[in-house]
C-alpha atoms as a PDB file:
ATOM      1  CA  UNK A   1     181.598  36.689   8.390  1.00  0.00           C
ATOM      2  CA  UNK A   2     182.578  37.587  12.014  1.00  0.00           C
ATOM      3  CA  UNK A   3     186.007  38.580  10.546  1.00  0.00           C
ATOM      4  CA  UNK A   4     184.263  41.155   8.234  1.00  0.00           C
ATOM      5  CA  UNK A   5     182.099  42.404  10.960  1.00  0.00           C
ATOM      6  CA  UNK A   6     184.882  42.830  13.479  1.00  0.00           C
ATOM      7  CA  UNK A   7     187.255  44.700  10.339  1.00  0.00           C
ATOM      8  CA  UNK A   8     183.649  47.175  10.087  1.00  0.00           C
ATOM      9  CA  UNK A   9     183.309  47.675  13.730  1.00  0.00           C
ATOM     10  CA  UNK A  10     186.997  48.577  13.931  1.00  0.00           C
ATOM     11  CA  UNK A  11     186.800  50.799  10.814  1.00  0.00           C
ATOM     12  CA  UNK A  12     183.907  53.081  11.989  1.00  0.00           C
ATOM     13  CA  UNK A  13     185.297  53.441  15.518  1.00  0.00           C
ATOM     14  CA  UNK A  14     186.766  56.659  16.751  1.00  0.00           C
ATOM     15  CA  UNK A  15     190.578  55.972  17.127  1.00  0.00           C
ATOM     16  CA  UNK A  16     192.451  59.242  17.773  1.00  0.00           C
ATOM     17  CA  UNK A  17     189.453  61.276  17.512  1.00  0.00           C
ATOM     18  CA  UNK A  18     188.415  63.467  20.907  1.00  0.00           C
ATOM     19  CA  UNK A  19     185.059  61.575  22.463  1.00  0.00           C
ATOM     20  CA  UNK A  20     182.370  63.874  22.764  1.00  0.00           C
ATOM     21  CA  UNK A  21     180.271  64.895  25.923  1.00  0.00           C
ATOM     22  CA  UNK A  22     177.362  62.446  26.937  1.00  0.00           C
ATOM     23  CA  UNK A  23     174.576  63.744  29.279  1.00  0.00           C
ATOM     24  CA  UNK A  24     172.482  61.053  31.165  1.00  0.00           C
ATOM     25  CA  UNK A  25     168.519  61.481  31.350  1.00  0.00           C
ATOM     26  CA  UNK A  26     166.995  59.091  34.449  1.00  0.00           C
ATOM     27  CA  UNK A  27     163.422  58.748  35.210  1.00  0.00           C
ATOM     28  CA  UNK A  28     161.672  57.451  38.637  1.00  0.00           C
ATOM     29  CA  UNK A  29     158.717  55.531  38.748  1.00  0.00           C
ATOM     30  CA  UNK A  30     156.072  55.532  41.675  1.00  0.00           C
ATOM     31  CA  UNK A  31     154.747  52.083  43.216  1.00  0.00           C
ATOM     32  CA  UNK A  32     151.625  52.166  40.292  1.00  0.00           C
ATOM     33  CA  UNK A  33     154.228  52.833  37.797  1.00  0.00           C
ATOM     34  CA  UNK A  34     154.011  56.469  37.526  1.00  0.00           C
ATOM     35  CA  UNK A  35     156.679  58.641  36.043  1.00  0.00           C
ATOM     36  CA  UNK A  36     157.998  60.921  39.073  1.00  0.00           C
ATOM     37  CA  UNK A  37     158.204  64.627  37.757  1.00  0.00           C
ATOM     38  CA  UNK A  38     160.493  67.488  38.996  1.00  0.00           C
ATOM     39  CA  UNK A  39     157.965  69.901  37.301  1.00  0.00           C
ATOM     40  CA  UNK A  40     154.581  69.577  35.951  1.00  0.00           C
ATOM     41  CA  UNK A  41     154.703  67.762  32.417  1.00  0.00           C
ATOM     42  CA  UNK A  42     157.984  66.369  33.091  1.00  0.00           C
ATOM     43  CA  UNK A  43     159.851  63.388  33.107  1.00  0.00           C
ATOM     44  CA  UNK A  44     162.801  63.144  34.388  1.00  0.00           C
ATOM     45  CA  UNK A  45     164.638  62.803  38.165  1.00  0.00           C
ATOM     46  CA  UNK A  46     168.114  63.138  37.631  1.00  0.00           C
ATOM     47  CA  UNK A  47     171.170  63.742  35.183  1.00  0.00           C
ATOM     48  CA  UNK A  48     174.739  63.516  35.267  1.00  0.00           C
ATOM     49  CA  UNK A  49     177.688  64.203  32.499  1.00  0.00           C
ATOM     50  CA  UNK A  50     180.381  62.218  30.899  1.00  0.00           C
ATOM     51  CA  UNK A  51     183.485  62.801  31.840  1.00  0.00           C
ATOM     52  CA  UNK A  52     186.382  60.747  30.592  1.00  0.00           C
ATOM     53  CA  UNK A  53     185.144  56.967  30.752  1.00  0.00           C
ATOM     54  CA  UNK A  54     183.614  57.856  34.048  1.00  0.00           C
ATOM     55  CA  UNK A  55     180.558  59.923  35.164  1.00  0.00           C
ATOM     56  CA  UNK A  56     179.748  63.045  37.302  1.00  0.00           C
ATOM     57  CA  UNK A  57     176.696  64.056  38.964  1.00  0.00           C
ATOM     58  CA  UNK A  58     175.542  65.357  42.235  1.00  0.00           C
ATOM     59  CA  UNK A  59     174.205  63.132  45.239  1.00  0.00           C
ATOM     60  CA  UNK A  60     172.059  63.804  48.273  1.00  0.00           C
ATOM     61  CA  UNK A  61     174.165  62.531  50.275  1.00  0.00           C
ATOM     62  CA  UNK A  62     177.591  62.786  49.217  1.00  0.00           C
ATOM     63  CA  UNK A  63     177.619  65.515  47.119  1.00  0.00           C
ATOM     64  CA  UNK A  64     179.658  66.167  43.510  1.00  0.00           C
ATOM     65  CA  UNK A  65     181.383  62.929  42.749  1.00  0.00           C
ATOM     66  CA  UNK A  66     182.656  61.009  39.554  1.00  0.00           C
ATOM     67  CA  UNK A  67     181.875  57.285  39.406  1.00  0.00           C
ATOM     68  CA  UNK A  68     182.975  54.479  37.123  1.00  0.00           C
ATOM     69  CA  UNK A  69     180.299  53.065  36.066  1.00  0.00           C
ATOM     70  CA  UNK A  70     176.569  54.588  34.942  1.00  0.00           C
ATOM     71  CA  UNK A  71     175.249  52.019  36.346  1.00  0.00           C
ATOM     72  CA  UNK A  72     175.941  53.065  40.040  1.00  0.00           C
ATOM     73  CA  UNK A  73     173.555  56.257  39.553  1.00  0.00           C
ATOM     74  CA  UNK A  74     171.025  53.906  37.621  1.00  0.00           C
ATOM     75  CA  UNK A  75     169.384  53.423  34.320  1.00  0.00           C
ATOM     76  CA  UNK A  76     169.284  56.457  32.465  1.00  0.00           C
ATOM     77  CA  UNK A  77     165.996  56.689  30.114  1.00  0.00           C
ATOM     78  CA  UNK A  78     167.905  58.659  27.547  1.00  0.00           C
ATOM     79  CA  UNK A  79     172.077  59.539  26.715  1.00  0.00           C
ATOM     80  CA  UNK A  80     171.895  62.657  24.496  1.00  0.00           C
ATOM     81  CA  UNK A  81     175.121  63.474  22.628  1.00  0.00           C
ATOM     82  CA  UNK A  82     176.837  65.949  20.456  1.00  0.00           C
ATOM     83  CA  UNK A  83     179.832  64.823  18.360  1.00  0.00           C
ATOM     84  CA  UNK A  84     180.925  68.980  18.402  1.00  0.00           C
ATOM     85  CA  UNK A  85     180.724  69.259  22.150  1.00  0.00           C
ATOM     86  CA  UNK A  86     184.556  67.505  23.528  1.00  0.00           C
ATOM     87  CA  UNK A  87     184.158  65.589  26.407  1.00  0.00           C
ATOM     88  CA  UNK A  88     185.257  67.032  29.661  1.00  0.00           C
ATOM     89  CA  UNK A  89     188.610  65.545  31.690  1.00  0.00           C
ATOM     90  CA  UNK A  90     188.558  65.162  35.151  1.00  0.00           C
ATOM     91  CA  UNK A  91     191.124  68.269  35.635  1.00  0.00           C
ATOM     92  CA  UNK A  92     188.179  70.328  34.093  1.00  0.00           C
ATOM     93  CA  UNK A  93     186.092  69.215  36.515  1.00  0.00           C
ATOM     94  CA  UNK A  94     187.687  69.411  39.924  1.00  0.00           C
ATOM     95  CA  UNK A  95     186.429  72.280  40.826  1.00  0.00           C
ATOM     96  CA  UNK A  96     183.444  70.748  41.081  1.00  0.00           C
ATOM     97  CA  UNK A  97     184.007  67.754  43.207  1.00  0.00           C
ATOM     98  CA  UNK A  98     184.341  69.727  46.433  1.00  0.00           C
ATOM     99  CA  UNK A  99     180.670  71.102  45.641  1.00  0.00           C
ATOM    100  CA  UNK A 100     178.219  69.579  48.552  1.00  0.00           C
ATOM    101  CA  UNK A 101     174.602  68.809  47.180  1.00  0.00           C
ATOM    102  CA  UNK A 102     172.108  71.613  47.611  1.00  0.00           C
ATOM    103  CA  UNK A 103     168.690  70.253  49.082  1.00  0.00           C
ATOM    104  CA  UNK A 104     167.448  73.970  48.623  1.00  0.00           C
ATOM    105  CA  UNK A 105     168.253  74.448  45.088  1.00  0.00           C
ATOM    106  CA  UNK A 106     169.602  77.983  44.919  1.00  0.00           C
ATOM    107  CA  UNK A 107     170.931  79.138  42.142  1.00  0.00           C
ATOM    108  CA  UNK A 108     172.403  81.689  43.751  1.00  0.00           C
ATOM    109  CA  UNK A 109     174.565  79.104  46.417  1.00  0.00           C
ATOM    110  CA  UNK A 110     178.214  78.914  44.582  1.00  0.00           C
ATOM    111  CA  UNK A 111     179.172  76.359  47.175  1.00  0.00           C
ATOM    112  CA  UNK A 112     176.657  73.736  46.801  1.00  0.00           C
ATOM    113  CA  UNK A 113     174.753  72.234  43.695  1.00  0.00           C
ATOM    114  CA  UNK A 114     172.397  70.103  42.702  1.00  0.00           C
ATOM    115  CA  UNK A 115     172.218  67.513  39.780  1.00  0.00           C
ATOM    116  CA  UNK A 116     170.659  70.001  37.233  1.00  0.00           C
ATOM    117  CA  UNK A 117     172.744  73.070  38.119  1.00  0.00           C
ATOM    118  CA  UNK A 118     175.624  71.077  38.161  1.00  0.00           C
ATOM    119  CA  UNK A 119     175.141  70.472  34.248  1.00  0.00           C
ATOM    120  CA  UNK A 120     173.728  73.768  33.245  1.00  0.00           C
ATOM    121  CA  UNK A 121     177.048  75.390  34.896  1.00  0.00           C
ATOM    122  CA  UNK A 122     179.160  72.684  32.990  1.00  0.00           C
ATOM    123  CA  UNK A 123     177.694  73.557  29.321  1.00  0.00           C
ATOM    124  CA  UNK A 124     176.614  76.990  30.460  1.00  0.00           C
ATOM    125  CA  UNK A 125     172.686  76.480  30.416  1.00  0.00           C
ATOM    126  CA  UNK A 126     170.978  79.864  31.654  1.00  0.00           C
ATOM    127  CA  UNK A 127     168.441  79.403  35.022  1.00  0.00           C
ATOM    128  CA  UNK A 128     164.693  80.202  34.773  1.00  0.00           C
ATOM    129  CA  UNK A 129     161.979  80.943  36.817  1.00  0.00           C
ATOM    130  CA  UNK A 130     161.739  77.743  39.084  1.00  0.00           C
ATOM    131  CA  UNK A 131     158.311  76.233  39.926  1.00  0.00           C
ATOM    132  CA  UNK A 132     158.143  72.854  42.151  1.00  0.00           C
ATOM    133  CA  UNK A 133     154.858  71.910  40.875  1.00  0.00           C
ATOM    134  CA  UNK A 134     156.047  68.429  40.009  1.00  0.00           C
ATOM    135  CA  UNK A 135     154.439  64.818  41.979  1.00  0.00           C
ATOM    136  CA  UNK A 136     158.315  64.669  43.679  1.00  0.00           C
ATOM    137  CA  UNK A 137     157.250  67.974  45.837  1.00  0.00           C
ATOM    138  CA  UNK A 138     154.021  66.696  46.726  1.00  0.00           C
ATOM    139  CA  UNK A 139     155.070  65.617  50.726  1.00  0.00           C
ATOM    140  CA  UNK A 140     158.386  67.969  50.973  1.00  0.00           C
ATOM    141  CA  UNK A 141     157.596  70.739  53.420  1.00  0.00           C
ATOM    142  CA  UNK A 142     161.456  71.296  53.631  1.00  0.00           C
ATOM    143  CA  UNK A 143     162.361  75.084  52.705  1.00  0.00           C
ATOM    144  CA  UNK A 144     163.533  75.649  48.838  1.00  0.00           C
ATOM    145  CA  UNK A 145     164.842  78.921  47.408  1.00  0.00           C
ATOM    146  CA  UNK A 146     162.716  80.911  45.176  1.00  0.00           C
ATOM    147  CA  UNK A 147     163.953  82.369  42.264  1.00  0.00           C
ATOM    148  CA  UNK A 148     165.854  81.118  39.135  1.00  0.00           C
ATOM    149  CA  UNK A 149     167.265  77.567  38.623  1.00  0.00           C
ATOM    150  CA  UNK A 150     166.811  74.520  36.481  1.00  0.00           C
ATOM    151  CA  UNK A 151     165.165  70.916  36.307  1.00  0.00           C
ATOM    152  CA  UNK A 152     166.730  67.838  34.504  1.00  0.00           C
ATOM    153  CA  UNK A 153     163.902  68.460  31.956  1.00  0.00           C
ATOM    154  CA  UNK A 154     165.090  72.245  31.320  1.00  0.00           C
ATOM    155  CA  UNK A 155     168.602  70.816  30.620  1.00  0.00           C
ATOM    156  CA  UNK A 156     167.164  68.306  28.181  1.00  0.00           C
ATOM    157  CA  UNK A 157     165.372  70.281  26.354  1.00  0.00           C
ATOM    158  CA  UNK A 158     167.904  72.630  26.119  1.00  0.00           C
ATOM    159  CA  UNK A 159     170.156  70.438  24.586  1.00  0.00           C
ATOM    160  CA  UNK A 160     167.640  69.350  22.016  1.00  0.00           C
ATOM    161  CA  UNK A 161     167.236  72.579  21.196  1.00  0.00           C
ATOM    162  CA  UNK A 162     171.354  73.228  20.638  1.00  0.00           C
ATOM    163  CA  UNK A 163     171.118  69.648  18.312  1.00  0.00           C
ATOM    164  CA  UNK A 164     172.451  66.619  20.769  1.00  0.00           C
ATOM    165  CA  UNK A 165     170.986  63.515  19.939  1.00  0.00           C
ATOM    166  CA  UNK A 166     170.048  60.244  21.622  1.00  0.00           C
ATOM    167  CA  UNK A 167     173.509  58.243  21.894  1.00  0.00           C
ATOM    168  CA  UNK A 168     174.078  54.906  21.626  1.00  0.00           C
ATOM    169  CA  UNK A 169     177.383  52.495  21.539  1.00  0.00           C
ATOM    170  CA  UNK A 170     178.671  51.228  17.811  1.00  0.00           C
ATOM    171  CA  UNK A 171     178.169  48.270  19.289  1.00  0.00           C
ATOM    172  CA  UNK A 172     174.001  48.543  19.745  1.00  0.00           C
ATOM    173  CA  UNK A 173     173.931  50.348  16.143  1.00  0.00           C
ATOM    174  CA  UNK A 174     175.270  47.250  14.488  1.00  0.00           C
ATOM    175  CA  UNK A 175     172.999  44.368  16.308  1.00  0.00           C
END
């Protein structure tokens, strides 16, 4: 039996064939167990992209970086997919890596980022108006640009809309 379910698992895996992009949803919970929102109605904190077997996304503190392991950003809430969209390589993405984290959030600052912009730029997602009404703001008084940008949630739902889908490993489809 395990013979037969190691042949299937080899069988259906993706040997030769390019991996596709994975985006990483994470959610932050208060001390009464509260979802944390960017923006009113919201639900998530942070994001980061796939690239290679390792992960990108943009830190307070030390900026753009790749890590090796999702699990050193956190526990993402969802990993939406699209088999169409080829994941990225790290020479793709080295422009990026110099980028210093953006505590302002302007869209319009080409030499810092922030989590969300940092994907949006990546699978060219177009800004919006951007409102700071989410429970995250509530005791910020630091300064934050006005204008266009975009929220882990306006990523999501973007690619909803463009048809990713909640990924999981072969392994967690078969048990």
């Amino acid at each position: 039996m395990i013979r037969y379910l190691i042949a299937f698992i080899l069988s259906t895996a993706p040997f030769g064939a390019n991996a596709s992009v994975k985006v990483a949803f994470f959610e932050a919970r208060d001390a009464n167990g509260k979802i944390v929102t960017m923006e009113k109605g919201g639900r998530f904190i942070h994001v980061a992209i796939s690239v290679g077997n390792k992960w990108m996304h943009a830190h307070p503190y030390w900026g753009v970086q790749l890590v090796d392991s999702l699990k050193k950003i956190g526990d993402p809430a969802v990993i939406l997919t699209d088999e169409s969209v080829a994941d990225l390589n790290e020479s793709q993405v080295q422009k990026y890596l110099r980028q210093k984290y953006d505590s302002s959030f302007s869209w319009e600052d080409h030499d810092k980022t922030y989590c969300s912009k940092l994907i949006a730029n990546i699978l060219q997602i177009s800004p919006s108006p951007m409102q700071f009404t989410g429970t995250v703001w509530q005791f910020q008084n630091r300064a934050r640009a006005q204008g266009v940008g975009v929220s882990p949630d306006d990523v999501f739902n973007e690619l909803k809309s463009r048809g990713y889908h909640s990924w999981m490993n072969r392994c967690e489809q078969v048990f």
